[in-house]
N, C-alpha and C. Protein backbone atom coordinates (compact mmCIF):
# COMPACT_ATOMS: atom_id res chain seq x y z
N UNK A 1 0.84 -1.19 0.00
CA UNK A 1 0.00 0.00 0.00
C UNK A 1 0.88 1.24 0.00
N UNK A 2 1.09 2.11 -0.96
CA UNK A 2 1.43 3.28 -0.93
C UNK A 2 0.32 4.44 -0.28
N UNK A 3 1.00 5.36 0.69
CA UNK A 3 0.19 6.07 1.74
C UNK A 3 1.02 7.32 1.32
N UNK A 4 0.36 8.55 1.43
CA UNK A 4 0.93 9.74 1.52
C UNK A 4 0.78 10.52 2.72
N UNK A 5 1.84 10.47 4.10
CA UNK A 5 1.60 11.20 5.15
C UNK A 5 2.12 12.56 5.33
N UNK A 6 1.21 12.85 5.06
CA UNK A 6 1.33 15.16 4.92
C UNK A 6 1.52 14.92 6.86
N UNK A 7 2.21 16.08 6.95
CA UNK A 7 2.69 16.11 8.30
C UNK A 7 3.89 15.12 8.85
N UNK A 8 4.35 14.54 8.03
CA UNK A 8 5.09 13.61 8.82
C UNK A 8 6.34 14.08 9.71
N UNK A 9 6.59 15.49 9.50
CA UNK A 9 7.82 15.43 10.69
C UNK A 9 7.31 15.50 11.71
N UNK A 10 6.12 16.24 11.98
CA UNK A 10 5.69 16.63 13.18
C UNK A 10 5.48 15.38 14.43
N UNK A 11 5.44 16.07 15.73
CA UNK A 11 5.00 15.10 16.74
C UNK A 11 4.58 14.10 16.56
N UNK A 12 2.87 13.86 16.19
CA UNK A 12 2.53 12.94 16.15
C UNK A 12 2.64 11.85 14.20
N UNK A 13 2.91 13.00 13.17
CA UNK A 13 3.70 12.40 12.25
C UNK A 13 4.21 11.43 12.06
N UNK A 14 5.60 11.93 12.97
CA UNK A 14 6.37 11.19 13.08
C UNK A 14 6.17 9.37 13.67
N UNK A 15 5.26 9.56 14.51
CA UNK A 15 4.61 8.32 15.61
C UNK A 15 3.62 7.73 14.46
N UNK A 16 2.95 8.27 13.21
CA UNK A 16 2.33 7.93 12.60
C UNK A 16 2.73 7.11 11.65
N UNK A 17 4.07 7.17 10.96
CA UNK A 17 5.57 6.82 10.32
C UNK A 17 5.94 5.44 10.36
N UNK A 18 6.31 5.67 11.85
CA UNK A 18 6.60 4.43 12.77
C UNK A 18 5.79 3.42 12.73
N UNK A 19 4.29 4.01 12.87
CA UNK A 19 3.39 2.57 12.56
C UNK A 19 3.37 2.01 11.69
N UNK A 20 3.03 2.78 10.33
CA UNK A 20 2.97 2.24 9.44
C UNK A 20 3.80 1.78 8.32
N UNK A 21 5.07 2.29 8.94
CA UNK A 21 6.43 2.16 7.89
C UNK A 21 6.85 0.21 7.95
N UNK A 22 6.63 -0.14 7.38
CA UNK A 22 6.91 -1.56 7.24
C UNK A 22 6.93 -2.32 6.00
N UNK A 23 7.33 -3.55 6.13
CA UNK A 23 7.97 -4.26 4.99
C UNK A 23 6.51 -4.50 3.13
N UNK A 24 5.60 -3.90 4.21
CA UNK A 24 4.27 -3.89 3.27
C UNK A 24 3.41 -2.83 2.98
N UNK A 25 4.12 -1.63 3.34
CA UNK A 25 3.48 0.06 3.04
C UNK A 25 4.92 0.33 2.89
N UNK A 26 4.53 1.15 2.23
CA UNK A 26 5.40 2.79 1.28
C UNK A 26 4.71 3.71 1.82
N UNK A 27 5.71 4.40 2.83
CA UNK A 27 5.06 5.65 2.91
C UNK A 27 5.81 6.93 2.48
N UNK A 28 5.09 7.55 2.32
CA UNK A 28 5.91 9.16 1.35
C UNK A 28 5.44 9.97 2.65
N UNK A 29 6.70 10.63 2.99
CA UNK A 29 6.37 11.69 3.93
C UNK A 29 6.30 12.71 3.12
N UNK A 30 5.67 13.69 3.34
CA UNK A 30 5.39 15.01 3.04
C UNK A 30 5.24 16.12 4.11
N UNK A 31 5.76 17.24 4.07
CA UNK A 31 6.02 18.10 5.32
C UNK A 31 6.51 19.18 4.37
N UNK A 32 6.27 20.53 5.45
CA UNK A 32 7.10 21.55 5.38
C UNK A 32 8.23 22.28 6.00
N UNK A 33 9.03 21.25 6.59
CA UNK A 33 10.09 21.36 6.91
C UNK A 33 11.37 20.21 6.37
N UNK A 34 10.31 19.27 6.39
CA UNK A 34 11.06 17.55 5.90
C UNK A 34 10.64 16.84 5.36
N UNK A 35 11.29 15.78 5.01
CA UNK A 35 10.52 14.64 4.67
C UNK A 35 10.65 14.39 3.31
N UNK A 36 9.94 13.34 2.08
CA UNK A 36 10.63 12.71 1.16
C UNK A 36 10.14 14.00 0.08
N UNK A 37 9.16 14.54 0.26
CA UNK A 37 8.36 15.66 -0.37
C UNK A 37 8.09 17.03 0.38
N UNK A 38 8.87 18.19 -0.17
CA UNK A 38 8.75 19.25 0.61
C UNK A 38 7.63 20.26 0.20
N UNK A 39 6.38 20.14 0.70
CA UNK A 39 5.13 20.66 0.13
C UNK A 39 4.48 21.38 2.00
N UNK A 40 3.73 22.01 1.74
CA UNK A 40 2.43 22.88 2.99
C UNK A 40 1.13 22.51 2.21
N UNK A 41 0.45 21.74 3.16
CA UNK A 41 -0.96 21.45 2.39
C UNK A 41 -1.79 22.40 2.33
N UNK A 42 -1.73 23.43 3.03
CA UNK A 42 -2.46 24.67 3.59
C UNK A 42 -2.06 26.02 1.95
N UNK A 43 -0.80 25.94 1.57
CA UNK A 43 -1.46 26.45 0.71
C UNK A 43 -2.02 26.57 -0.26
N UNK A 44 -2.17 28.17 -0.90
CA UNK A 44 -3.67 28.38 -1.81
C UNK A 44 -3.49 27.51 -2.90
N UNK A 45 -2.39 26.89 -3.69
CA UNK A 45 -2.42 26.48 -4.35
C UNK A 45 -2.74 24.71 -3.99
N UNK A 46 -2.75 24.29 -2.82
CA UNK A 46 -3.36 23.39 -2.51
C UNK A 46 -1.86 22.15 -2.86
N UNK A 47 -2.67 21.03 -3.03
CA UNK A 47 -1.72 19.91 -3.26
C UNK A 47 -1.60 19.25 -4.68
N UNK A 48 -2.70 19.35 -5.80
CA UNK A 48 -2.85 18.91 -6.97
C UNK A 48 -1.54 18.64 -7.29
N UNK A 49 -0.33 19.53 -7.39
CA UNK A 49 0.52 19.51 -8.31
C UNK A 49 1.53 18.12 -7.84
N UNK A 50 1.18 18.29 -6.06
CA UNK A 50 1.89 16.89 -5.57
C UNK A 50 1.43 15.77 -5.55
N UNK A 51 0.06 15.57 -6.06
CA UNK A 51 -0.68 14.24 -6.09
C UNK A 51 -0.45 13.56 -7.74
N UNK A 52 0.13 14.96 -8.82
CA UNK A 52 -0.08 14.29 -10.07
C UNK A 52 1.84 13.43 -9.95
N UNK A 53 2.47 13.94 -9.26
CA UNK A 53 3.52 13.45 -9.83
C UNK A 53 4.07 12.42 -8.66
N UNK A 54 3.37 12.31 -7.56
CA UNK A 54 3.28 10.88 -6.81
C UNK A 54 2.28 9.74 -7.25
N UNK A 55 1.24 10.01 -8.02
CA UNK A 55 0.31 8.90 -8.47
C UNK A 55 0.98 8.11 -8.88
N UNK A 56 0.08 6.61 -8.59
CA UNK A 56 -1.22 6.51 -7.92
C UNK A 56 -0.80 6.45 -6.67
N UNK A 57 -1.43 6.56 -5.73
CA UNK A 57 -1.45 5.94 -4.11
C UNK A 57 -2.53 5.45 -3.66
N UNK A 58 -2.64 5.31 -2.54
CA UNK A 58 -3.83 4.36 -1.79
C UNK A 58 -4.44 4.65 -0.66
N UNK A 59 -3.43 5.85 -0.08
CA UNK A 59 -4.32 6.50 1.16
C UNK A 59 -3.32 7.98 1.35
N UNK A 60 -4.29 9.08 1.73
CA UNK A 60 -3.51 10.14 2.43
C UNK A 60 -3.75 10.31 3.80
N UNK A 61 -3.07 10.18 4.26
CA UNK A 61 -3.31 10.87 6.11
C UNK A 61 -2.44 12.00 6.36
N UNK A 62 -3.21 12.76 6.81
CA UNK A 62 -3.20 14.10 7.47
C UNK A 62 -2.73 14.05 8.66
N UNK A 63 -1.56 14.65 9.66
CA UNK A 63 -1.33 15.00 10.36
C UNK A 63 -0.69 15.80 10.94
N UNK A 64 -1.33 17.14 10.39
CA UNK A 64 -0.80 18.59 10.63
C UNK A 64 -1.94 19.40 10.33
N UNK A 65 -1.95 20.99 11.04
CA UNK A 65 -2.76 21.79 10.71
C UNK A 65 -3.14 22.44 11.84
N UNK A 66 -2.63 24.10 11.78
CA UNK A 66 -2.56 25.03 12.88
C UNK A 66 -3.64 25.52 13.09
N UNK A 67 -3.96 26.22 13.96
CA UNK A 67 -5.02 26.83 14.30
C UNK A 67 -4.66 28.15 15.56
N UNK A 68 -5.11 29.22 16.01
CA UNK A 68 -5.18 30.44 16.62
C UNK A 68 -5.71 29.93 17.84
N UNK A 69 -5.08 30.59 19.04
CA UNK A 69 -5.30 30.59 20.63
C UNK A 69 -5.57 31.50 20.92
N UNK A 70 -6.50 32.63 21.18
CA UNK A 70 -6.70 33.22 21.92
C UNK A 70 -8.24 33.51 22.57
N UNK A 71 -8.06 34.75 23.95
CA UNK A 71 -9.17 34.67 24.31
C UNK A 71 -10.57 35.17 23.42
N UNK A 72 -11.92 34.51 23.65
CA UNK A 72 -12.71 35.18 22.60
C UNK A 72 -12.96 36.64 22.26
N UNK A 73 -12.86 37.20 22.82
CA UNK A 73 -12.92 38.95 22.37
C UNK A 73 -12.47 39.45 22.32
N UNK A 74 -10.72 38.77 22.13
CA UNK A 74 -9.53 39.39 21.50
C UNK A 74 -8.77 38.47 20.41
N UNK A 75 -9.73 37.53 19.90
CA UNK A 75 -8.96 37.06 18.82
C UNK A 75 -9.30 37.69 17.91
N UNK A 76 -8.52 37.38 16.57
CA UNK A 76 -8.91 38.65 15.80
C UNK A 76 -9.42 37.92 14.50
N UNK A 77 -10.32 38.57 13.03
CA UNK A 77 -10.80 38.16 12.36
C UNK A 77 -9.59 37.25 11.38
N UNK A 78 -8.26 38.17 11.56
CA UNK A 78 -7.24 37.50 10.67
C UNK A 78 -6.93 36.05 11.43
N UNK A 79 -7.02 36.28 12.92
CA UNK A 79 -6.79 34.71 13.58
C UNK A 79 -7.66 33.62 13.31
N UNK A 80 -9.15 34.01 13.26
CA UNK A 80 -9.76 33.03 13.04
C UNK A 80 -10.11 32.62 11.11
N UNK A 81 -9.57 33.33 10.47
CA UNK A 81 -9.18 33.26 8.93
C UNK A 81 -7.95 32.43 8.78
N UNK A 82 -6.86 32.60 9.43
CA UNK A 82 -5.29 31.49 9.26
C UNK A 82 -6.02 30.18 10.25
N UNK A 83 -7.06 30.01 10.93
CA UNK A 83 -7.53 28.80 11.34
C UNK A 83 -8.41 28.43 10.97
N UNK A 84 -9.33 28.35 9.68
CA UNK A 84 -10.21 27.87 8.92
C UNK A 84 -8.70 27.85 7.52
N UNK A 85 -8.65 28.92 7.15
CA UNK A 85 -7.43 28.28 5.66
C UNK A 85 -6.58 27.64 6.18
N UNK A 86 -5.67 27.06 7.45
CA UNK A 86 -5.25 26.27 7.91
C UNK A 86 -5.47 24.74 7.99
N UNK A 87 -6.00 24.47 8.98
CA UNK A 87 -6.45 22.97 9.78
C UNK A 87 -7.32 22.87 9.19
N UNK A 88 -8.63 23.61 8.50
CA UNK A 88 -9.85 23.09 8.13
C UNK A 88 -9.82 22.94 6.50
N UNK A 89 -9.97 24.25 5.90
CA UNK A 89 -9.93 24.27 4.60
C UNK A 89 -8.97 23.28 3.89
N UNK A 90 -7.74 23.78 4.73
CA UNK A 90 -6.27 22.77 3.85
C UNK A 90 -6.68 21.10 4.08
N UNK A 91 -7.08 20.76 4.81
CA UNK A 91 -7.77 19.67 5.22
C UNK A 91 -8.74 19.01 3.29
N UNK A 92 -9.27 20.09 3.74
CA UNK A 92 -10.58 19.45 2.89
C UNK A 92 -10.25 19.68 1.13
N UNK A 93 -9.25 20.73 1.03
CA UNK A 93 -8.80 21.14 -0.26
C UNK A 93 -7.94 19.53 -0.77
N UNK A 94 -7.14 19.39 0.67
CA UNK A 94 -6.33 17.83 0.45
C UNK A 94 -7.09 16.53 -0.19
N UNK A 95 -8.38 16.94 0.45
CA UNK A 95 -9.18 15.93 0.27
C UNK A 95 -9.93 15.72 -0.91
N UNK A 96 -10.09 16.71 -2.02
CA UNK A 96 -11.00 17.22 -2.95
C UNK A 96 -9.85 17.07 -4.10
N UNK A 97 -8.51 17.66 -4.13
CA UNK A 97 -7.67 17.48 -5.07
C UNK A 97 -7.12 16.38 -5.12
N UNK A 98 -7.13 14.89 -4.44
CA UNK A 98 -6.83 13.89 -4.44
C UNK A 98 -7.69 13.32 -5.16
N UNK A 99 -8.77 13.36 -5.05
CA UNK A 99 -9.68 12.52 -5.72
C UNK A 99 -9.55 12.02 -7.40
N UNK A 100 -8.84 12.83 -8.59
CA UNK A 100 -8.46 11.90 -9.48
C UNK A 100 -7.38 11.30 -9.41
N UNK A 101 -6.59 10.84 -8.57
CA UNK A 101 -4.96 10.68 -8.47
C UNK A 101 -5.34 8.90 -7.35
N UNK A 102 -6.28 8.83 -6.72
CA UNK A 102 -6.14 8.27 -5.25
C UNK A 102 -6.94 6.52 -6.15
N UNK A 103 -6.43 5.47 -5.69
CA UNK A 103 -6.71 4.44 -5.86
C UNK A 103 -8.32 4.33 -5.58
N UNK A 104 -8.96 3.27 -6.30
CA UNK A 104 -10.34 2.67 -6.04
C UNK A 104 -10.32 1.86 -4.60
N UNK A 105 -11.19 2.58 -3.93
CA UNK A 105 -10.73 1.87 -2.43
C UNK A 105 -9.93 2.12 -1.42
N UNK A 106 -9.39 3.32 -1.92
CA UNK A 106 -8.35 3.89 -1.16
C UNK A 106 -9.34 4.87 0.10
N UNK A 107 -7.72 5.53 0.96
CA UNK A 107 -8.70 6.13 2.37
C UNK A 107 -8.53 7.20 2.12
N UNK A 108 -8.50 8.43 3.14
CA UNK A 108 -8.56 9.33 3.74
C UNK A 108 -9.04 9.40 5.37
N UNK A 109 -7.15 10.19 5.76
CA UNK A 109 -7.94 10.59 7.66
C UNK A 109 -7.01 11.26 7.68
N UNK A 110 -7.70 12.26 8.45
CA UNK A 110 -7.69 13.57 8.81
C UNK A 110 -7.65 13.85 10.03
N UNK A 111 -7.42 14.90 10.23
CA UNK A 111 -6.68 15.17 12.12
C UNK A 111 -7.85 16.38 12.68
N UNK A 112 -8.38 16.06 13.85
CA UNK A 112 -9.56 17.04 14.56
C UNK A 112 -8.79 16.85 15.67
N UNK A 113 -9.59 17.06 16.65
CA UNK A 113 -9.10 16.99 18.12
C UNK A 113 -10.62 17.23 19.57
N UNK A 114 -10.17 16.77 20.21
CA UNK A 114 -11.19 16.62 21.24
C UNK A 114 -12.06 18.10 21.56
N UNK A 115 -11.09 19.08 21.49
CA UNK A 115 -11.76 20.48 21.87
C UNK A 115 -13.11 20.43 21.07
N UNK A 116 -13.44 19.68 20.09
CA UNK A 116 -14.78 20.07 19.43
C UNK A 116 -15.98 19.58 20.65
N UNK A 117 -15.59 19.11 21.48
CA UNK A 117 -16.58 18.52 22.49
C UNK A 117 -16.41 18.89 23.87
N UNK A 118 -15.49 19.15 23.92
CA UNK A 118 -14.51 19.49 25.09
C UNK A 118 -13.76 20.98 25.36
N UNK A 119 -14.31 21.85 25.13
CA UNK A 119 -13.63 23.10 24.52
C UNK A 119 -12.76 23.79 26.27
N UNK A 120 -12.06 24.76 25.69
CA UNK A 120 -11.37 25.30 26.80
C UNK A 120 -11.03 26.68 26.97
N UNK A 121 -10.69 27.10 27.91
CA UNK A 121 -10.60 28.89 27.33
C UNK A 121 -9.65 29.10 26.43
N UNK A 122 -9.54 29.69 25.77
CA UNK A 122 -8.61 30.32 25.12
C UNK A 122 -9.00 29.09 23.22
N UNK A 123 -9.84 28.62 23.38
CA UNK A 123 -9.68 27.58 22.27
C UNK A 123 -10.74 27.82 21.44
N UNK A 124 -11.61 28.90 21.31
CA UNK A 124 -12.67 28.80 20.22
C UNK A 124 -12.69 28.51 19.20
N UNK A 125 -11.68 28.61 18.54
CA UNK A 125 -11.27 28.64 16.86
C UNK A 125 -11.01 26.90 16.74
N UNK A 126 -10.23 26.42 17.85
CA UNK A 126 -9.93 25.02 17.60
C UNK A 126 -11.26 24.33 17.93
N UNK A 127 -12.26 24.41 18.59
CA UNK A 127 -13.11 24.20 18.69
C UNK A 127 -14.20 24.00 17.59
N UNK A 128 -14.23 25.32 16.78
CA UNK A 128 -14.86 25.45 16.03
C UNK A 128 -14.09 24.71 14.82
N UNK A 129 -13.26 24.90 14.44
CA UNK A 129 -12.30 24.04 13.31
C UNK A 129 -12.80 22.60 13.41
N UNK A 130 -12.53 22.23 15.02
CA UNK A 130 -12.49 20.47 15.09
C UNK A 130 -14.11 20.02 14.20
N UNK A 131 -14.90 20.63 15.24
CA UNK A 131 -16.35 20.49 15.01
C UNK A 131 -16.46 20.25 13.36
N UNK A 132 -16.16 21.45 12.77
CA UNK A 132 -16.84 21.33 11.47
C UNK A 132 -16.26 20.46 10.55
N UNK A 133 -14.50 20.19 10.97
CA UNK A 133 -14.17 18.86 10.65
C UNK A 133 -14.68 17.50 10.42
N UNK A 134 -15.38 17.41 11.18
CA UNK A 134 -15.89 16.01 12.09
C UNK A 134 -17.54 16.51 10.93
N UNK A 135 -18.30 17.46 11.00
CA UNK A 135 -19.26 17.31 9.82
C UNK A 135 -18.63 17.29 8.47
N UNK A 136 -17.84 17.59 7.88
CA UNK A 136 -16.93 17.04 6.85
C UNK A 136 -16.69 15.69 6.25
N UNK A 137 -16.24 15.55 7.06
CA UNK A 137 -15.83 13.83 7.50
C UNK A 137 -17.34 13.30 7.15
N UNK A 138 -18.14 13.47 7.93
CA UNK A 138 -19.51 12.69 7.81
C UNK A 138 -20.58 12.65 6.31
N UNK A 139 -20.35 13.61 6.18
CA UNK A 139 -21.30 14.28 4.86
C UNK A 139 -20.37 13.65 3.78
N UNK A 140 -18.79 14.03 3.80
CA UNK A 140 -18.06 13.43 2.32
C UNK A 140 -17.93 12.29 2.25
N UNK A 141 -18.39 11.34 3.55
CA UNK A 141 -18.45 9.52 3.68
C UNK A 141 -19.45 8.97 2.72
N UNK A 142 -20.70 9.67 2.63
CA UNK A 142 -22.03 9.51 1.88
C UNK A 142 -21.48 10.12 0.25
N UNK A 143 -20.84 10.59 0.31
CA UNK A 143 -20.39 10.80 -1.27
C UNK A 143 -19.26 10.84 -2.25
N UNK A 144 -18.39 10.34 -1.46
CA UNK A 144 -17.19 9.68 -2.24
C UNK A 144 -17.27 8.27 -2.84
N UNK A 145 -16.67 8.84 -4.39
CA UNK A 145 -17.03 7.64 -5.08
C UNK A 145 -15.94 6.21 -4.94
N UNK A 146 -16.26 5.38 -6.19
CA UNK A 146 -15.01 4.60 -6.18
C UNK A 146 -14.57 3.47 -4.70
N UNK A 147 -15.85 3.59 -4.04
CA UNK A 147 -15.36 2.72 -2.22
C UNK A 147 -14.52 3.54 -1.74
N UNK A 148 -14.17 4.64 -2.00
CA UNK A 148 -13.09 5.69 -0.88
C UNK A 148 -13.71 5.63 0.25
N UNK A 149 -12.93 5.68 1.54
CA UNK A 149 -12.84 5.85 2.68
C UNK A 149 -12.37 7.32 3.21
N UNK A 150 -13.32 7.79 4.52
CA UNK A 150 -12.76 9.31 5.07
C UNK A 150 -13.24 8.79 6.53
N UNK A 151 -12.17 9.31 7.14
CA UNK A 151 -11.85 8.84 8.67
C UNK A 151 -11.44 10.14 9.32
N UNK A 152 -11.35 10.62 10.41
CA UNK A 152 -11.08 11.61 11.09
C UNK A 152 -10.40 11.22 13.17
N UNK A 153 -9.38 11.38 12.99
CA UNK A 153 -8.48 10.94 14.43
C UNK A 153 -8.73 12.48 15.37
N UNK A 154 -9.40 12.23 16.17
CA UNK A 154 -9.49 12.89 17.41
C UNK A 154 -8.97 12.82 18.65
N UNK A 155 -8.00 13.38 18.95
CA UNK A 155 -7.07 13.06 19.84
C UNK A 155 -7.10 14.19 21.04
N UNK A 156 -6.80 13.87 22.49
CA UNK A 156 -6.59 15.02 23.14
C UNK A 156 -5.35 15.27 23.12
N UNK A 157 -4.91 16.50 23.96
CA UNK A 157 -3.48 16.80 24.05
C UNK A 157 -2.49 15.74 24.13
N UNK A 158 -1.78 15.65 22.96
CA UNK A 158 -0.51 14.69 23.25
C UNK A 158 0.60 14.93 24.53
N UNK A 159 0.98 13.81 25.19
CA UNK A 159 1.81 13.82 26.10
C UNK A 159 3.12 14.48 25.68
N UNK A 160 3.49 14.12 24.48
CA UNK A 160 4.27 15.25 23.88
C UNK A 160 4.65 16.83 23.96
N UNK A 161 3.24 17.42 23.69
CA UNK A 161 3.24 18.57 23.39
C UNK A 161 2.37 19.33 24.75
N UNK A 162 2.71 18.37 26.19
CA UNK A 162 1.92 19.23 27.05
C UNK A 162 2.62 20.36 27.93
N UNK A 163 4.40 20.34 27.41
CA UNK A 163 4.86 21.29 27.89
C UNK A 163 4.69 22.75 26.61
N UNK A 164 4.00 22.61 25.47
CA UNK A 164 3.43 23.77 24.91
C UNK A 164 2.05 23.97 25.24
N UNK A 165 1.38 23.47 25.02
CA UNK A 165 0.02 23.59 25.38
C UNK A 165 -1.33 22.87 26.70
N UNK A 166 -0.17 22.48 27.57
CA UNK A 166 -0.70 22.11 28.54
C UNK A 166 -1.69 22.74 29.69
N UNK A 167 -0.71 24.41 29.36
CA UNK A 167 -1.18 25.21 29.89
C UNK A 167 -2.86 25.98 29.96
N UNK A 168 -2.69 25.49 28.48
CA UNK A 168 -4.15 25.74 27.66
C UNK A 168 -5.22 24.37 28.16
N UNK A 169 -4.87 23.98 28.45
CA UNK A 169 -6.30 22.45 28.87
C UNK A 169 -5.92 21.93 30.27
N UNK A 170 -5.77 22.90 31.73
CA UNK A 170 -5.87 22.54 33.12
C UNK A 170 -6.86 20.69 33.31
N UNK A 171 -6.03 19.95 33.53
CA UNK A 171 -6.98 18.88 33.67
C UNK A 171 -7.33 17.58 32.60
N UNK A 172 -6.77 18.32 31.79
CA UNK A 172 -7.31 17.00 30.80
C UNK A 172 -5.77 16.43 30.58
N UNK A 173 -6.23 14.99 30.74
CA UNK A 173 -5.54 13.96 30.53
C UNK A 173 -4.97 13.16 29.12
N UNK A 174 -3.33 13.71 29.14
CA UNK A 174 -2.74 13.57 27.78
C UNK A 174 -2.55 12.03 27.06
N UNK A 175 -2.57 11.87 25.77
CA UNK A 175 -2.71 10.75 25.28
C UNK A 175 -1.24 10.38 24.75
N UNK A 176 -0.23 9.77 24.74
CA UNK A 176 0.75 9.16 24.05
C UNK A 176 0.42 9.77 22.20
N UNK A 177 1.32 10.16 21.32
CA UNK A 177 1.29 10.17 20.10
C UNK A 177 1.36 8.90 19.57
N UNK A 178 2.10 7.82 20.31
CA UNK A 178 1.93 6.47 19.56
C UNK A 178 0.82 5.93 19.64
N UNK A 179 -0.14 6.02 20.76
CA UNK A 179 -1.66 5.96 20.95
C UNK A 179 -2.65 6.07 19.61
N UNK A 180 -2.14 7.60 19.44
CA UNK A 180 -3.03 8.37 18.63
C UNK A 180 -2.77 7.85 17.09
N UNK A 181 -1.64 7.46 17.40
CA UNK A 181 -0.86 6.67 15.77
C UNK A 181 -1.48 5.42 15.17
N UNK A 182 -1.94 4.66 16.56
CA UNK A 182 -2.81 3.20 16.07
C UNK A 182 -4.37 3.76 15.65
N UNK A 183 -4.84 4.95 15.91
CA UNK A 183 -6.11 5.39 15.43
C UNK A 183 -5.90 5.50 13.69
N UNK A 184 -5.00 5.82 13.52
CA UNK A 184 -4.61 6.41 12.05
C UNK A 184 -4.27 4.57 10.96
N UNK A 185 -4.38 3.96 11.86
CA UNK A 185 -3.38 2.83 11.34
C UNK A 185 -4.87 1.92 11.46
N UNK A 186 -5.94 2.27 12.36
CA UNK A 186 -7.13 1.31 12.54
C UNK A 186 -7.68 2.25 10.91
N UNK A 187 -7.90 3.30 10.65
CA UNK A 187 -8.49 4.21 9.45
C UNK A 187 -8.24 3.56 8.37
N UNK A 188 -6.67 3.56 8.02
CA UNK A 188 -6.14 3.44 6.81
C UNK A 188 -6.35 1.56 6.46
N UNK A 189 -5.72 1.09 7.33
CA UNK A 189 -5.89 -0.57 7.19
C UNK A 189 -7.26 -1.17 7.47
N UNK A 190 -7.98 -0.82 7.89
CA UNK A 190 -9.71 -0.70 8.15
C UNK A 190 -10.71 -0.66 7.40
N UNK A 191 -12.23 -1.04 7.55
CA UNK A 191 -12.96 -1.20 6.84
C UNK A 191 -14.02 0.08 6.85
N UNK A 192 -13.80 0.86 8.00
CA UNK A 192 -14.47 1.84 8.18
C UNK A 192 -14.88 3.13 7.82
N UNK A 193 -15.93 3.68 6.96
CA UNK A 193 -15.79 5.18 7.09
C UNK A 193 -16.79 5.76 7.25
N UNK A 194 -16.15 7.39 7.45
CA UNK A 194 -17.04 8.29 8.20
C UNK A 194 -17.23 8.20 9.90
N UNK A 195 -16.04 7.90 10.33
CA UNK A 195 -16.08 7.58 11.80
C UNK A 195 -14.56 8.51 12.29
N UNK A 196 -15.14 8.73 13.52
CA UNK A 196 -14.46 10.15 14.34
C UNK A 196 -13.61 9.08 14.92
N UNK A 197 -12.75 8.68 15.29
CA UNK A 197 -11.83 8.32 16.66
C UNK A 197 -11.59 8.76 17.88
N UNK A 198 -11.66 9.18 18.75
CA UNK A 198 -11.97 9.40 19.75
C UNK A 198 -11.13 8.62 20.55
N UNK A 199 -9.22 9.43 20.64
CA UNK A 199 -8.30 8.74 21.55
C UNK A 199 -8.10 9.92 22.52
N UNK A 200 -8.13 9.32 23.96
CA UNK A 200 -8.26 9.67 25.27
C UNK A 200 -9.73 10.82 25.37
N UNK A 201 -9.59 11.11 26.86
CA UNK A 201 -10.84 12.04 27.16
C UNK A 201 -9.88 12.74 28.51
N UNK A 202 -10.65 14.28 28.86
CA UNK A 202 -10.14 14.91 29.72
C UNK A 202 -10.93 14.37 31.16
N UNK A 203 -10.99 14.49 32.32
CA UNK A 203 -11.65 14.17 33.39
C UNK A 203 -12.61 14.87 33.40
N UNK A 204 -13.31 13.73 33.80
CA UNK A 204 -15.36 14.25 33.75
C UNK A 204 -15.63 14.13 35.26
N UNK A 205 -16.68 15.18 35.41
CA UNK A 205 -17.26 14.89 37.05
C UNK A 205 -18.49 13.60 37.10
C-alpha cells in the first residue's frame, strides 16, 4: 500500500511513520520542513501539483494543521481566517484534489481533536475548526465515489506537546502520540468510514 503522510515530521507524524512504515506500506512523507516531499498542504495552491507526480497511491493521512489561541474577544478576524485556511480548509482542499490521483478503495484521515466537544478557554477557533471537521468527515463519507474511505483521528493533548500547550487544557488527561498513531493505522488498514476516533478524554465529574 502506498500512503501519503502530509505532516510527517511533526509530533505525532512522526509516531504515525513508525506505525505504518513496514515491509508492506510505502510511505511518502510530506512536510514543510522535511521529509521525502517538501510541500504545505495549507497552501492556496493546494496539493494537486503533488498528487499528479506521486500517483497513484492508496491513502492520504493528514497530520498537521494550525489553528489560533486566543481569548474570545480578542482574537482577531485575521486569527480566526489562518484557522479555517489552515487545519480546516487545507484539510478538505487535500481531500478534494486527491480525488483523481487516489486508488479505487483507497482512504482518507484527517486530524480534529477533542476540543470540538470538550472546549477550553482560550480555544474557540480550535473548537470550532475540530467540530466542522468532524461534519466534513460525515457528509463526504455519503459521497465519495469509487469505495473511498474518510476517517477523522481525534485526539486530546498529546503527552508530547503538554509542555506547549498544557497550559491551555488545566486537567485534561494527555494521550501518548503512539496511541493516537494506532487510530490512524485502525483508518487506513480498516474497513471503516465516516467515523471520528476518539483517543483519550479529559476528566469528567
Amino acid at each position: 500500500m502506498k500512503i501519503l503522510l502530509i505532516g510527517a515530521s511533526g509530533t505525532l507524524g512522526q509516531k504515525v511513520d513508525s506505525t505504518l512504515s513496514d515491509s508492506s506500506h510505502q510511505v511518502v512523507r510530506i512536510g514543510r520542513k522535511g521529509g521525502d516531499v517538501l510541500a504545505d498542504f495549507a497552501d492556496p495552491k493546494g496539493m494537486a501539483a503533488i498528487y499528479e507526480k506521486l500517483k497513484p497511491f492508496d491513502a492520504v493521512a493528514i497530520a498537521a494543521g494550525d489553528v489560533a489561541f486566543g481569548a474570545l474577544a480578542e482574537i482577531t478576524r485575521e486569527q480566526w481566517q489562518f484557522s479555517f485556511n489552515n487545519k480546516l480548509l487545507g484539510q478538505i482542499s487535500a481531500v478534494q484534489q486527491a480525488l483523481p490521483y487516489i486508488n479505487d478503495s483507497g482512504s482518507f484521515t484527517l486530524i480534529g481533536g477533542l476540543f470540538s466537544e470538550e472546549p477550553i478557554p482560550m480555544g474557540a477557533a480550535a473548537s470550532t475548526v475540530n467540530r466542522a471537521l468532524e461534519g466534513f468527515v460525515i457528509a463526504a463519507a455519503i459521497e465519495l465515489p469509487r469505495g473511498l474511505r474518510i476517517n477523522l483521528v481525534s485526539p486530546t493533548v498529546l503527552e508530547e506537546s503538554m509542555p506547549q500547550f498544557g497550559s491551555f487544557a488545566p486537567g485534561v488527561i494527555p494521550v501518548p502520540a503512539a496511541t493516537a498513531a494506532q487510530a490512524y493505522k485502525r483508518s487506513i488498514l480498516g474497513a471503516q468510514t465516516g467515523q471520528i476516533y476518539k483517543v483519550g478524554a479529559s476528566l469528567r465529574s
